[in-house]
PDB file of N, CA and C in Angstrom:
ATOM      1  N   UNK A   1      33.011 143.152  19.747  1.00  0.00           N
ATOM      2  CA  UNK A   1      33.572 143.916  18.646  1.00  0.00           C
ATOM      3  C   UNK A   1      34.585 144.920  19.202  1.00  0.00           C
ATOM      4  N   UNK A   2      35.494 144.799  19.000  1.00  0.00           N
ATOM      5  CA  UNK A   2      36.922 145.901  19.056  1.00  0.00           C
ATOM      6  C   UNK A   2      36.726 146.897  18.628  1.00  0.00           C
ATOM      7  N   UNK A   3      36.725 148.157  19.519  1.00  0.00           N
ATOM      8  CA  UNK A   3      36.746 149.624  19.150  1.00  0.00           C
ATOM      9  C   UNK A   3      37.490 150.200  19.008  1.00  0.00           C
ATOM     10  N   UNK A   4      37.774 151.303  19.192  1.00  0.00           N
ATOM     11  CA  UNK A   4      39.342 152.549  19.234  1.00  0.00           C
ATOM     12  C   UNK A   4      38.678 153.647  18.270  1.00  0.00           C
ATOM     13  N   UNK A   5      38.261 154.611  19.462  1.00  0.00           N
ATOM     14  CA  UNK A   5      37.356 155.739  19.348  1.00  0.00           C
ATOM     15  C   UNK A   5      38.230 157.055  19.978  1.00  0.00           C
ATOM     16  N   UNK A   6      38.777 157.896  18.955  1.00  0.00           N
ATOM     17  CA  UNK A   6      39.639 158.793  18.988  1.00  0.00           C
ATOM     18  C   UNK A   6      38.401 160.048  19.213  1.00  0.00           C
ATOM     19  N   UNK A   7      38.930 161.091  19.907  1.00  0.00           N
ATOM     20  CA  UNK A   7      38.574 161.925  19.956  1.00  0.00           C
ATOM     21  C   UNK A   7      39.974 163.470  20.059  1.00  0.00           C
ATOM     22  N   UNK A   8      39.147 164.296  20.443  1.00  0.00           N
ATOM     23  CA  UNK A   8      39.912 165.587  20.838  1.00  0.00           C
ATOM     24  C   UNK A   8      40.848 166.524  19.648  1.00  0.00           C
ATOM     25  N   UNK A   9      40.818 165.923  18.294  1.00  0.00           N
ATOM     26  CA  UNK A   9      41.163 166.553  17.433  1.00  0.00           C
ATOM     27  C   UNK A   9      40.659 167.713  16.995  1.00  0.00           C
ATOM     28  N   UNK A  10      41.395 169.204  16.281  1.00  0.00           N
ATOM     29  CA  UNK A  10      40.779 170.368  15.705  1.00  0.00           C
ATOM     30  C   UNK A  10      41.886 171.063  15.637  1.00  0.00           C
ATOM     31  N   UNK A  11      41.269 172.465  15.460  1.00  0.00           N
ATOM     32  CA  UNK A  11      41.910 173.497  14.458  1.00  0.00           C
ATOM     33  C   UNK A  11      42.722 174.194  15.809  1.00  0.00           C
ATOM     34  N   UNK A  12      44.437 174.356  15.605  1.00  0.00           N
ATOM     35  CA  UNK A  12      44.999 175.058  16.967  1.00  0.00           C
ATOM     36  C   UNK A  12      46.222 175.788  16.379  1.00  0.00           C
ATOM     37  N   UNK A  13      46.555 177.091  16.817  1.00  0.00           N
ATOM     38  CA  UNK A  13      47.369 177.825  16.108  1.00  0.00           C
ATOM     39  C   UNK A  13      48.836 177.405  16.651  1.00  0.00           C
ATOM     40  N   UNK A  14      49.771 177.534  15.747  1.00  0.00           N
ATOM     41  CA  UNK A  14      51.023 177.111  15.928  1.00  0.00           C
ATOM     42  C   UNK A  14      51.428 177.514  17.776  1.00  0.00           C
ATOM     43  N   UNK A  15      51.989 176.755  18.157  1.00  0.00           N
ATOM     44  CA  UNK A  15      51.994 176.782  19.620  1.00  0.00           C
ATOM     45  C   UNK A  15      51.186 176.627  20.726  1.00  0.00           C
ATOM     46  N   UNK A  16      50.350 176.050  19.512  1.00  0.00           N
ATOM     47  CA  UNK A  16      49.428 176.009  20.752  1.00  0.00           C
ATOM     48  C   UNK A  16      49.247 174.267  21.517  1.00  0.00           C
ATOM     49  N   UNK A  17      48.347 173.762  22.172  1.00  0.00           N
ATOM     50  CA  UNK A  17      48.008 172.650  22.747  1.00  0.00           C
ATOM     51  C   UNK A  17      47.070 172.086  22.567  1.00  0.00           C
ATOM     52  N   UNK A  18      47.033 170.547  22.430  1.00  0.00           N
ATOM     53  CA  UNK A  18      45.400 169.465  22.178  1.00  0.00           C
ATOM     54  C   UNK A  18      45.666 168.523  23.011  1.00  0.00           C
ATOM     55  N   UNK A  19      44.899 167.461  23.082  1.00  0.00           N
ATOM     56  CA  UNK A  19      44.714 166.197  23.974  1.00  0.00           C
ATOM     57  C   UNK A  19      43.986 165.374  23.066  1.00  0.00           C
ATOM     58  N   UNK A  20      44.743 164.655  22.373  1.00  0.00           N
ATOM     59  CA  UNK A  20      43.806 163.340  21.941  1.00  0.00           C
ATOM     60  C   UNK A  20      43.747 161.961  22.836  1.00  0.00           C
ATOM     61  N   UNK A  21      42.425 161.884  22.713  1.00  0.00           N
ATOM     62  CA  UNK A  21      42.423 160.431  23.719  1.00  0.00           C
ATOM     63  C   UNK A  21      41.716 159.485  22.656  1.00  0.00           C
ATOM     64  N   UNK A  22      41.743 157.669  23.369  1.00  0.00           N
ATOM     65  CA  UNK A  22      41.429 156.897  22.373  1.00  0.00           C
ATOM     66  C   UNK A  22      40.417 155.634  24.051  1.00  0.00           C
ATOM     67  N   UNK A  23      39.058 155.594  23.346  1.00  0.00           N
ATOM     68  CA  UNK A  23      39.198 154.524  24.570  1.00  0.00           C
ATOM     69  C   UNK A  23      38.726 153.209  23.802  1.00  0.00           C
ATOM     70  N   UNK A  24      39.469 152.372  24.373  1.00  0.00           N
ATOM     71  CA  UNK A  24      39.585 151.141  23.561  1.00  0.00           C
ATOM     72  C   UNK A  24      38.267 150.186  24.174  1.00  0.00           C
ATOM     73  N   UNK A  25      37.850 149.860  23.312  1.00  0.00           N
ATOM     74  CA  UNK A  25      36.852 148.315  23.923  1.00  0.00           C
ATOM     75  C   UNK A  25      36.518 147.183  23.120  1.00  0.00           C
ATOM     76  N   UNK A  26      35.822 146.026  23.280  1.00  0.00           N
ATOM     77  CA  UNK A  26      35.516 145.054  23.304  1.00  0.00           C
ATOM     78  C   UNK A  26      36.860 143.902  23.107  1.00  0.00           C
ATOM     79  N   UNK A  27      37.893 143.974  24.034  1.00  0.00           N
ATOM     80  CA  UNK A  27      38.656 142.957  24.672  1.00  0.00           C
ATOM     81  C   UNK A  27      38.992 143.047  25.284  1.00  0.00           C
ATOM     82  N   UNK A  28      39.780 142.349  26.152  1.00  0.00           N
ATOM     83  CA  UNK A  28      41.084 142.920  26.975  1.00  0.00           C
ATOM     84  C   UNK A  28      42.300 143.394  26.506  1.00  0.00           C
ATOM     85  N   UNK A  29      43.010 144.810  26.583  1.00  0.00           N
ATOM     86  CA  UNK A  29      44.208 145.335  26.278  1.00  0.00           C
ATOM     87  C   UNK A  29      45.233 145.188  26.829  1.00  0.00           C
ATOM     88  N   UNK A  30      45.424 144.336  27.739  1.00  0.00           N
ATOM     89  CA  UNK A  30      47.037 144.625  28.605  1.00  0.00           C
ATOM     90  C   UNK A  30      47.575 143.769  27.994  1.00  0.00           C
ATOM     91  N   UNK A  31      48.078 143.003  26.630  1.00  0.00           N
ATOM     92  CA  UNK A  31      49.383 142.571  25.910  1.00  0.00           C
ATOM     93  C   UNK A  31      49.934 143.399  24.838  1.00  0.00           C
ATOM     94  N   UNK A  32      48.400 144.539  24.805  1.00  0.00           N
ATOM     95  CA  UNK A  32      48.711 145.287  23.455  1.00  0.00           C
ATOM     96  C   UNK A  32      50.049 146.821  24.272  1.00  0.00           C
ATOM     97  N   UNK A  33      50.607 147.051  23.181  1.00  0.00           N
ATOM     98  CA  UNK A  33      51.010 148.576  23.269  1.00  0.00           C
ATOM     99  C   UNK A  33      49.677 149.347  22.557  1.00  0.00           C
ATOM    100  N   UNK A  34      49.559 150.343  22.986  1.00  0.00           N
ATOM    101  CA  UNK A  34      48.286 151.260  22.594  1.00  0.00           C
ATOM    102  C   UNK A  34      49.094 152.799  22.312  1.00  0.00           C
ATOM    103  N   UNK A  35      49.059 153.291  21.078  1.00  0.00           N
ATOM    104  CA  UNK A  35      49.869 153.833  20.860  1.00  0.00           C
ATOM    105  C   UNK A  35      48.841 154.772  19.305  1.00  0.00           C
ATOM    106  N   UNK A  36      50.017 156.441  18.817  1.00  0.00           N
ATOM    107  CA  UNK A  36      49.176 156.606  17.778  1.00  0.00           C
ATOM    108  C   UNK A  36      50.484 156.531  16.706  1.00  0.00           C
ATOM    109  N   UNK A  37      49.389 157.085  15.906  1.00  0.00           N
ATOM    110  CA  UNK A  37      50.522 157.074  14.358  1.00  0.00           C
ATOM    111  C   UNK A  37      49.386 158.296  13.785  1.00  0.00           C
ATOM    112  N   UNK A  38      50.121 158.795  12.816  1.00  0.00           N
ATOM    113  CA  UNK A  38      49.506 159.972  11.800  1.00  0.00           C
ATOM    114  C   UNK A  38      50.171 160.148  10.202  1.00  0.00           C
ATOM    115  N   UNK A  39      48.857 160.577   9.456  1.00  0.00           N
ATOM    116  CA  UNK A  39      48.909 160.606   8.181  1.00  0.00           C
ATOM    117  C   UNK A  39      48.766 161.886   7.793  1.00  0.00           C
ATOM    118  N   UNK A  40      50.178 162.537   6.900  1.00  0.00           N
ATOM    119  CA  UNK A  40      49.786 163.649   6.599  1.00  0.00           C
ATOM    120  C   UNK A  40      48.910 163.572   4.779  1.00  0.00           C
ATOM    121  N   UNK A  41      48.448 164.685   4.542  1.00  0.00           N
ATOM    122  CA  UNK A  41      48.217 164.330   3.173  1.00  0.00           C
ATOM    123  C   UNK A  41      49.293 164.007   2.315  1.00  0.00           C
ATOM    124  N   UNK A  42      49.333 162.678   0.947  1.00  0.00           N
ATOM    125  CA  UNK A  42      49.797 162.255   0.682  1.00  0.00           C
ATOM    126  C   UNK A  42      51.376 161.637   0.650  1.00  0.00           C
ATOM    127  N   UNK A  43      51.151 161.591   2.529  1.00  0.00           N
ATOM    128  CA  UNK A  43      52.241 161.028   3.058  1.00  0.00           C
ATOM    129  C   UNK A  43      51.735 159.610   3.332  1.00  0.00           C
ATOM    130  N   UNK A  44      52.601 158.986   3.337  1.00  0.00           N
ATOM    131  CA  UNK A  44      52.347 157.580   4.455  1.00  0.00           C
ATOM    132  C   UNK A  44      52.065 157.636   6.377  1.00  0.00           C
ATOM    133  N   UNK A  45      51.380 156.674   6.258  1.00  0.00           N
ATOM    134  CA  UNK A  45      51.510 156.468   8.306  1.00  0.00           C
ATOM    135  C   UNK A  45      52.413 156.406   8.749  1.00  0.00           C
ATOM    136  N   UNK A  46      52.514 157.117   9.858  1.00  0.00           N
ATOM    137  CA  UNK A  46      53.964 157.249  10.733  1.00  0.00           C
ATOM    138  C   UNK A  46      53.375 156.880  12.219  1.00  0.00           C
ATOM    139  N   UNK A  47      54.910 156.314  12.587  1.00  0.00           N
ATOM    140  CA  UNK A  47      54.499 155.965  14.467  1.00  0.00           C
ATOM    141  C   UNK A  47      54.499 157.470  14.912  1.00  0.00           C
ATOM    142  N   UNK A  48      53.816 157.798  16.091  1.00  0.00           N
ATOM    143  CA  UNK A  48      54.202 159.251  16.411  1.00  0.00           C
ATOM    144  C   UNK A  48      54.821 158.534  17.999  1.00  0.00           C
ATOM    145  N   UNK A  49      53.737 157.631  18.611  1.00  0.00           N
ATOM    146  CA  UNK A  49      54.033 157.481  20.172  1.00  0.00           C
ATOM    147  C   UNK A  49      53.081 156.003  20.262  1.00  0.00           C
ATOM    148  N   UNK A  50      53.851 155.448  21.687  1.00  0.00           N
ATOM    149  CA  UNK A  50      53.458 154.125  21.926  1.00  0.00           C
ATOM    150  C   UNK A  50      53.456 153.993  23.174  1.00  0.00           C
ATOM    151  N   UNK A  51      52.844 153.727  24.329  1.00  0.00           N
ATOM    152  CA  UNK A  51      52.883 153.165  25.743  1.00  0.00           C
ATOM    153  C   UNK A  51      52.379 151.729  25.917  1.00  0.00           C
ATOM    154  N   UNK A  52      53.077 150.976  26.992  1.00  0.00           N
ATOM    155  CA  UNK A  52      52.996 149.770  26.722  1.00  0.00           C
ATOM    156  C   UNK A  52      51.953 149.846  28.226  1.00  0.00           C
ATOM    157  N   UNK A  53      51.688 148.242  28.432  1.00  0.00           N
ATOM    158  CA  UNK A  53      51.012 148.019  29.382  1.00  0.00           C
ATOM    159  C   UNK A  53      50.810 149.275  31.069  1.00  0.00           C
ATOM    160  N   UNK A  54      51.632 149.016  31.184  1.00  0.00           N
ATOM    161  CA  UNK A  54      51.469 149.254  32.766  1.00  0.00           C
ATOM    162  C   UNK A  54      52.120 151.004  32.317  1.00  0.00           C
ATOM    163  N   UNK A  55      52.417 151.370  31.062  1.00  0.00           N
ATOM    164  CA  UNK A  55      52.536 153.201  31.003  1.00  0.00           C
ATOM    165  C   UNK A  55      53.890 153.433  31.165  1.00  0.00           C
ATOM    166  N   UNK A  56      54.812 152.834  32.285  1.00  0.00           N
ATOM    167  CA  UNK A  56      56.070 153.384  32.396  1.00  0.00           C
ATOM    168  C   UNK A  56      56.892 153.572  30.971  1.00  0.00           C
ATOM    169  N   UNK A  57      56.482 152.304  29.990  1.00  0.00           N
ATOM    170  CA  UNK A  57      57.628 152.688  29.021  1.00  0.00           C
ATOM    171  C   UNK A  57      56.749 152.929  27.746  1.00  0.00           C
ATOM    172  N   UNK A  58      57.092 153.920  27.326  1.00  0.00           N
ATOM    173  CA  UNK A  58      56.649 155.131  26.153  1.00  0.00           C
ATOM    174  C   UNK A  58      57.910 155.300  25.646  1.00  0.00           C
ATOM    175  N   UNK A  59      57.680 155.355  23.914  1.00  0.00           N
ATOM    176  CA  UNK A  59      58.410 155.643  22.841  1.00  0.00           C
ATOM    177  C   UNK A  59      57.876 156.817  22.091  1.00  0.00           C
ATOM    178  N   UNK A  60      58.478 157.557  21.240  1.00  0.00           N
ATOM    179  CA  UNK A  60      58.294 158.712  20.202  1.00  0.00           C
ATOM    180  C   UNK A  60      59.379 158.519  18.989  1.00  0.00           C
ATOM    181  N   UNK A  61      58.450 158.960  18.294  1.00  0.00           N
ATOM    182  CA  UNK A  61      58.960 159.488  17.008  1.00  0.00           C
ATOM    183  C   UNK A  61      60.062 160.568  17.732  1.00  0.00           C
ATOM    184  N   UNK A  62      61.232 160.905  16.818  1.00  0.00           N
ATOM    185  CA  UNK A  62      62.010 162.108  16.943  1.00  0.00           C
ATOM    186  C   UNK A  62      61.368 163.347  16.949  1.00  0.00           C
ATOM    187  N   UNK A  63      60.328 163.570  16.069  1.00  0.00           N
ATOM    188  CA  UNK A  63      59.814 164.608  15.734  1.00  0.00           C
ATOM    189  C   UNK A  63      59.031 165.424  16.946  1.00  0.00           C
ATOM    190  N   UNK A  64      58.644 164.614  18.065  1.00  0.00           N
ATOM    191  CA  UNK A  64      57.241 164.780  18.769  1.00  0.00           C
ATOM    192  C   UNK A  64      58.299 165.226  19.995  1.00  0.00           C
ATOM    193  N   UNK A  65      59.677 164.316  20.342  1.00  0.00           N
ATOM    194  CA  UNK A  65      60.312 164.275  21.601  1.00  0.00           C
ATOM    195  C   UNK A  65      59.986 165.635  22.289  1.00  0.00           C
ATOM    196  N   UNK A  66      59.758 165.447  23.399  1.00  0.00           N
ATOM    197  CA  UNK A  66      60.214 166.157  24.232  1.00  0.00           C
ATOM    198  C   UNK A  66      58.719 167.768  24.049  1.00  0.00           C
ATOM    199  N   UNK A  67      57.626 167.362  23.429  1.00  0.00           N
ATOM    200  CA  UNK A  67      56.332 168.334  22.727  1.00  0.00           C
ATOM    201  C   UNK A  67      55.437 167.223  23.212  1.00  0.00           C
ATOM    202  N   UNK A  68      55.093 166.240  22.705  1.00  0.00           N
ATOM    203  CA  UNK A  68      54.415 165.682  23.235  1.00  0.00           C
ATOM    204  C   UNK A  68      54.168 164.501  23.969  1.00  0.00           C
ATOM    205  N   UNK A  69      53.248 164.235  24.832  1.00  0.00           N
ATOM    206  CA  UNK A  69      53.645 163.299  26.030  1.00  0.00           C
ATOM    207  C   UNK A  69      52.666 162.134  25.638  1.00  0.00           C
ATOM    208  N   UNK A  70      52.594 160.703  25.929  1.00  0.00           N
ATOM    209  CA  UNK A  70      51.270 159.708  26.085  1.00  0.00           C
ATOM    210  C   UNK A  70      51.295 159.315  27.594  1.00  0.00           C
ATOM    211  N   UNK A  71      50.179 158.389  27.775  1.00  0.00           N
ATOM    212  CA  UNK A  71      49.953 158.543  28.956  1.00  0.00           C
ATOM    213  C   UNK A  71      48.515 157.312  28.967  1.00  0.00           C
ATOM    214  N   UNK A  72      48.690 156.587  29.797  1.00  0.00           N
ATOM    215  CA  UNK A  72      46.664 155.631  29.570  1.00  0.00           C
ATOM    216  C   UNK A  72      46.618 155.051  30.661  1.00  0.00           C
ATOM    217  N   UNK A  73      45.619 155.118  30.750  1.00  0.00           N
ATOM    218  CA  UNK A  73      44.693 154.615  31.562  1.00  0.00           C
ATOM    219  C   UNK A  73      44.160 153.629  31.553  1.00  0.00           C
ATOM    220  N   UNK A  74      44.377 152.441  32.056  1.00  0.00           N
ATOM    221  CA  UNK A  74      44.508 151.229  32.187  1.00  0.00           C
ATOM    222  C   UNK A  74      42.649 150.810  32.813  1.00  0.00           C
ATOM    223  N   UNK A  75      42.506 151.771  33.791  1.00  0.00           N
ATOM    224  CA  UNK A  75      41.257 151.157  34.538  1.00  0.00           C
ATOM    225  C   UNK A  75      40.281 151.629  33.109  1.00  0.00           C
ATOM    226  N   UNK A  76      40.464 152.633  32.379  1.00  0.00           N
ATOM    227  CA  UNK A  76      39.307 153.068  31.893  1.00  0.00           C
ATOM    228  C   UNK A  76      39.753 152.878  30.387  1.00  0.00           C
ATOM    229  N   UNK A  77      40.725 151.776  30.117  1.00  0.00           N
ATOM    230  CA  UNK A  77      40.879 151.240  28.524  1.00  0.00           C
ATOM    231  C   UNK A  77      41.521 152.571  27.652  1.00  0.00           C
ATOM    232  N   UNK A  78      42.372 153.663  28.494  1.00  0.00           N
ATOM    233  CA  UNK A  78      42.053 154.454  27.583  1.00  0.00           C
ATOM    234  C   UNK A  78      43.952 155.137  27.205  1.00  0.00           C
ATOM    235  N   UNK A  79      43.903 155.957  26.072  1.00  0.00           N
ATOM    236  CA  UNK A  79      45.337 156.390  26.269  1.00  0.00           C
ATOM    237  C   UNK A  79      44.955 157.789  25.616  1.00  0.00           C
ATOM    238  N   UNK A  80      46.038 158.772  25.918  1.00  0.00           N
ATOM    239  CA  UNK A  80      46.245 160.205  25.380  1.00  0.00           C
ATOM    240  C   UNK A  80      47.221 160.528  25.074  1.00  0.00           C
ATOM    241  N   UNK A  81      47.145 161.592  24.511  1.00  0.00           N
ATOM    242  CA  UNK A  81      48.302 161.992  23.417  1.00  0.00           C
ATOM    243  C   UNK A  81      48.519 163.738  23.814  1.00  0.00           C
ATOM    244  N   UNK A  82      48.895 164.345  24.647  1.00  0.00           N
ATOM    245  CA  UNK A  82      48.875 165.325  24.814  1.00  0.00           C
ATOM    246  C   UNK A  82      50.011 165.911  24.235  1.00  0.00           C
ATOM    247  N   UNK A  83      49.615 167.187  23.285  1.00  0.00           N
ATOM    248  CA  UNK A  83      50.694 167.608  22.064  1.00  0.00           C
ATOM    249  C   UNK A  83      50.802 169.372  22.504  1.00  0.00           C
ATOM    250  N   UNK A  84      52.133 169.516  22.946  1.00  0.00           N
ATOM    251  CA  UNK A  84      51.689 170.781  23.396  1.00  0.00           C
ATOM    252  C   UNK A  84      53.120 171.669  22.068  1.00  0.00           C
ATOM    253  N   UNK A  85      52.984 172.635  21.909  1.00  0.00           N
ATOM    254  CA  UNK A  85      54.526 173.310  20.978  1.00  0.00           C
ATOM    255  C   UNK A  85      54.014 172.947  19.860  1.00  0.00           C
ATOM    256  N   UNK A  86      52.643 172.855  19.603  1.00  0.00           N
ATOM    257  CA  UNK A  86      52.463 172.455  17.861  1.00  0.00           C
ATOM    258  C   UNK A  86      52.751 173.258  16.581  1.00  0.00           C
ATOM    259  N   UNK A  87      52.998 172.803  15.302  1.00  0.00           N
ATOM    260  CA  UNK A  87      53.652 173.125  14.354  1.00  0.00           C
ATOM    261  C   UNK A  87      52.669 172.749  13.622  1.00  0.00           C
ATOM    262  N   UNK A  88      52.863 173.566  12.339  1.00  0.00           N
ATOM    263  CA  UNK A  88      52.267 173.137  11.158  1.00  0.00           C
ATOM    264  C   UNK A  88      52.592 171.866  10.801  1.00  0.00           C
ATOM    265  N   UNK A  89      53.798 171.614  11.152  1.00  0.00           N
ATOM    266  CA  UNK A  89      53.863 170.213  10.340  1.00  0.00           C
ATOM    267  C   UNK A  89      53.825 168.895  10.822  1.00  0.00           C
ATOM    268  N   UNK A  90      52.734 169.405  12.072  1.00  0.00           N
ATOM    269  CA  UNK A  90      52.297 168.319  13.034  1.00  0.00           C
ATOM    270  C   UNK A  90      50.655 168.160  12.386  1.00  0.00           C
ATOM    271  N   UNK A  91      50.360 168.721  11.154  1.00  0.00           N
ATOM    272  CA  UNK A  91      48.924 168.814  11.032  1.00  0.00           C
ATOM    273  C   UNK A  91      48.880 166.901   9.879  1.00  0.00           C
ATOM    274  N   UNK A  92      47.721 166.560  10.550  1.00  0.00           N
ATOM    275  CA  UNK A  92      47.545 164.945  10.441  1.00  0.00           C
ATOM    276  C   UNK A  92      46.083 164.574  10.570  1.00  0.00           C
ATOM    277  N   UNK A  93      46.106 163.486  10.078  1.00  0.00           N
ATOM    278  CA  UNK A  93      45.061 162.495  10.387  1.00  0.00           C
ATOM    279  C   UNK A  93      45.488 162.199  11.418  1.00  0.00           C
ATOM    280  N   UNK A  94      45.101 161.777  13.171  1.00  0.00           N
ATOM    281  CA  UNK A  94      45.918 160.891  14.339  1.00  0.00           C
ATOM    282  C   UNK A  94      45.282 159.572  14.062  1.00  0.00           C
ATOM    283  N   UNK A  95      45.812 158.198  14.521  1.00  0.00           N
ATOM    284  CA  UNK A  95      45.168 157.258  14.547  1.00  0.00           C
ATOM    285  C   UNK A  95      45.755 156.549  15.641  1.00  0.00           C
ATOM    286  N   UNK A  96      44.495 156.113  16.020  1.00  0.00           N
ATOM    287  CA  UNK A  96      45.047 155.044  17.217  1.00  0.00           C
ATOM    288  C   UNK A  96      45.101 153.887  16.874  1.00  0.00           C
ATOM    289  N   UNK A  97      46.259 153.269  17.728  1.00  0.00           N
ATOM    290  CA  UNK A  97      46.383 152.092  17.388  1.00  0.00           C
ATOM    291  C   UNK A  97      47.119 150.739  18.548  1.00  0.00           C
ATOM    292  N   UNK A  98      46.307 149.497  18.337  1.00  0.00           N
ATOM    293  CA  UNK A  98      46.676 148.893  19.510  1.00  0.00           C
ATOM    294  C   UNK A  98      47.835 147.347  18.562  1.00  0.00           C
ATOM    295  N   UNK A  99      48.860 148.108  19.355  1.00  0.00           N
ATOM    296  CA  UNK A  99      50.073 146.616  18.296  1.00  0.00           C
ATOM    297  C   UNK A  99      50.138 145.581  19.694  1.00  0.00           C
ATOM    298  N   UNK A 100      50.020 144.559  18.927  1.00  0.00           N
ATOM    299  CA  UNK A 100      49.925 142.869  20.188  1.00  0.00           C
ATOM    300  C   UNK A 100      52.082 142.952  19.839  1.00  0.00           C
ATOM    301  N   UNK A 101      51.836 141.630  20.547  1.00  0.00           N
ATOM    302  CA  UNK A 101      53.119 141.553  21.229  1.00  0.00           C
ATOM    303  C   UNK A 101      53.976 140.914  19.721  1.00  0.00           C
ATOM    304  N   UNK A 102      53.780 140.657  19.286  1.00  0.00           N
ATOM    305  CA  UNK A 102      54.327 140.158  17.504  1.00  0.00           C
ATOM    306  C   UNK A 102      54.906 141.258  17.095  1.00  0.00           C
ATOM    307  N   UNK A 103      54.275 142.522  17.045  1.00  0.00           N
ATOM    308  CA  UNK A 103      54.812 143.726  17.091  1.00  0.00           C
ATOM    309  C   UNK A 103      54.040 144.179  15.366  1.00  0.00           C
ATOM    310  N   UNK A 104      52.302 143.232  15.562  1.00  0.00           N
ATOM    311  CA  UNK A 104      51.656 143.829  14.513  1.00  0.00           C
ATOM    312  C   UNK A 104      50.753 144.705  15.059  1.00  0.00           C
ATOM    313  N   UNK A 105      50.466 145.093  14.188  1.00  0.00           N
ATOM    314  CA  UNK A 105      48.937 146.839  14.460  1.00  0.00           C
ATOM    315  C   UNK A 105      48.154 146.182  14.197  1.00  0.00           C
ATOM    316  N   UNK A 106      47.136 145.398  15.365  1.00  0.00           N
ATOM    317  CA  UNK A 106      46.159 144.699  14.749  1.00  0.00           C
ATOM    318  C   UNK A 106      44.543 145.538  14.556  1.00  0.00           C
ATOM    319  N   UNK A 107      44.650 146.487  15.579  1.00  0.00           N
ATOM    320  CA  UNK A 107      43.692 147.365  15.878  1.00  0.00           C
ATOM    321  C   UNK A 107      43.503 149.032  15.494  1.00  0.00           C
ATOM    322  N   UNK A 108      43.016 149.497  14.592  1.00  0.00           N
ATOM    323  CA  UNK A 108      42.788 151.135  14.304  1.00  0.00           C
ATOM    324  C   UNK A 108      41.793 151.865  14.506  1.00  0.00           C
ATOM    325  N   UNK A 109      42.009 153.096  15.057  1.00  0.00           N
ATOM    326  CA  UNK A 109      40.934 153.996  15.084  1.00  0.00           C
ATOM    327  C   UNK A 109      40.274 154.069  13.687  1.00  0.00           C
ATOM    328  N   UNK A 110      39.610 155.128  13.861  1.00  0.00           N
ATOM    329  CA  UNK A 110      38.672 156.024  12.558  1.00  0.00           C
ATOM    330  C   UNK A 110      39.774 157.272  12.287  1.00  0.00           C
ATOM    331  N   UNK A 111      40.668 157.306  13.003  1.00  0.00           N
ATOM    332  CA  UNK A 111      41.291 158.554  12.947  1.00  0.00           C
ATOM    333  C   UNK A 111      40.492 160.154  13.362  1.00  0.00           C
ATOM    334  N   UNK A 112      41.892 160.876  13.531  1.00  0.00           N
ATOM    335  CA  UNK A 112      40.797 162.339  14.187  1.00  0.00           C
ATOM    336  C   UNK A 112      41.648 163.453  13.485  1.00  0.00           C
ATOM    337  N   UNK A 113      41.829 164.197  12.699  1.00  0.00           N
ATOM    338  CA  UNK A 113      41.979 165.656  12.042  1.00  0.00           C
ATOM    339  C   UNK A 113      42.646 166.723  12.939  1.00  0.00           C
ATOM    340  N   UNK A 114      43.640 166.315  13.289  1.00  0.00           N
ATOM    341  CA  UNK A 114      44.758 167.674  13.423  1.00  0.00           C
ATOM    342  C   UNK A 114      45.073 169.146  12.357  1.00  0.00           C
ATOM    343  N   UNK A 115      44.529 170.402  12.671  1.00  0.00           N
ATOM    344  CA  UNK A 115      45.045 170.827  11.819  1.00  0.00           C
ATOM    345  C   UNK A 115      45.819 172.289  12.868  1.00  0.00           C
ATOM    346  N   UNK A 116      47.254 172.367  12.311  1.00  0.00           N
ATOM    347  CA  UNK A 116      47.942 173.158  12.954  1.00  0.00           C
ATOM    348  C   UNK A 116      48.247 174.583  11.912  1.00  0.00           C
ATOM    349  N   UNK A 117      48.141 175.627  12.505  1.00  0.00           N
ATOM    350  CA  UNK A 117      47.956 177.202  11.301  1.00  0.00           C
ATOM    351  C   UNK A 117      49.152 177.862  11.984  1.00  0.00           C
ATOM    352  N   UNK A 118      49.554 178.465  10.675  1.00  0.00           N
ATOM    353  CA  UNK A 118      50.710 179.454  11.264  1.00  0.00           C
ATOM    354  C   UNK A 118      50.600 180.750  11.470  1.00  0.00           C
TER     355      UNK A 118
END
């Protein structure tokens, strides 16, 4: 059974810093990109960030550039999301998510509760 078990989400005042991590199991991951996306209230899902196999190549949303970083860990199934310069209007549902090479999202977290205060 395929997991994607988010953690490290909560309450952080504008500027401040989190670490969400996701560790993936029951397959093998190295064709997937492992990557998150976030839902604000009655917004739609958005990509935020994506790292592909082997980590060197990572994508972002515009919004995140250059604030927050991904990063995974390959031996231990796992990826992070380290969000540092946060904003209110970074406050979200996070979700992880593992897209196969088709370039579908076949895999989702439970999601984890960002909330950013000004």
């Amino acid at each position: 059974q395929v997991q994607l078990v988010e953690s490290g989400g909560g309450l952080v005042q504008a500027g401040g810093s989190l670490r969400l991590s996701c560790a993936a199991s029951g397959r093998t991951f190295s064709p997937y990109t492992l990557g998150w996306f976030r839902q604000a209230p009655g917004k739609e899902r958005v990509f935020v960030a994506g790292a592909r196999w082997s980590g060197a190549t990572t994508t972002y949303a515009d919004s995140v550039k250059g604030r927050f970083t991904i990063s995974r860990d390959n031996a231990k199934n796992t990826v992070y999301l380290q969000m540092n310069s946060l904003k209110p209007e970074d406050t979200a549902v996070y979700y992880c998510a593992a897209t196969g090479v088709t370039g579908r999202t076949e895999y989702w977290g439970q999601g984890t509760q960002v909330t950013v205060s000004s």
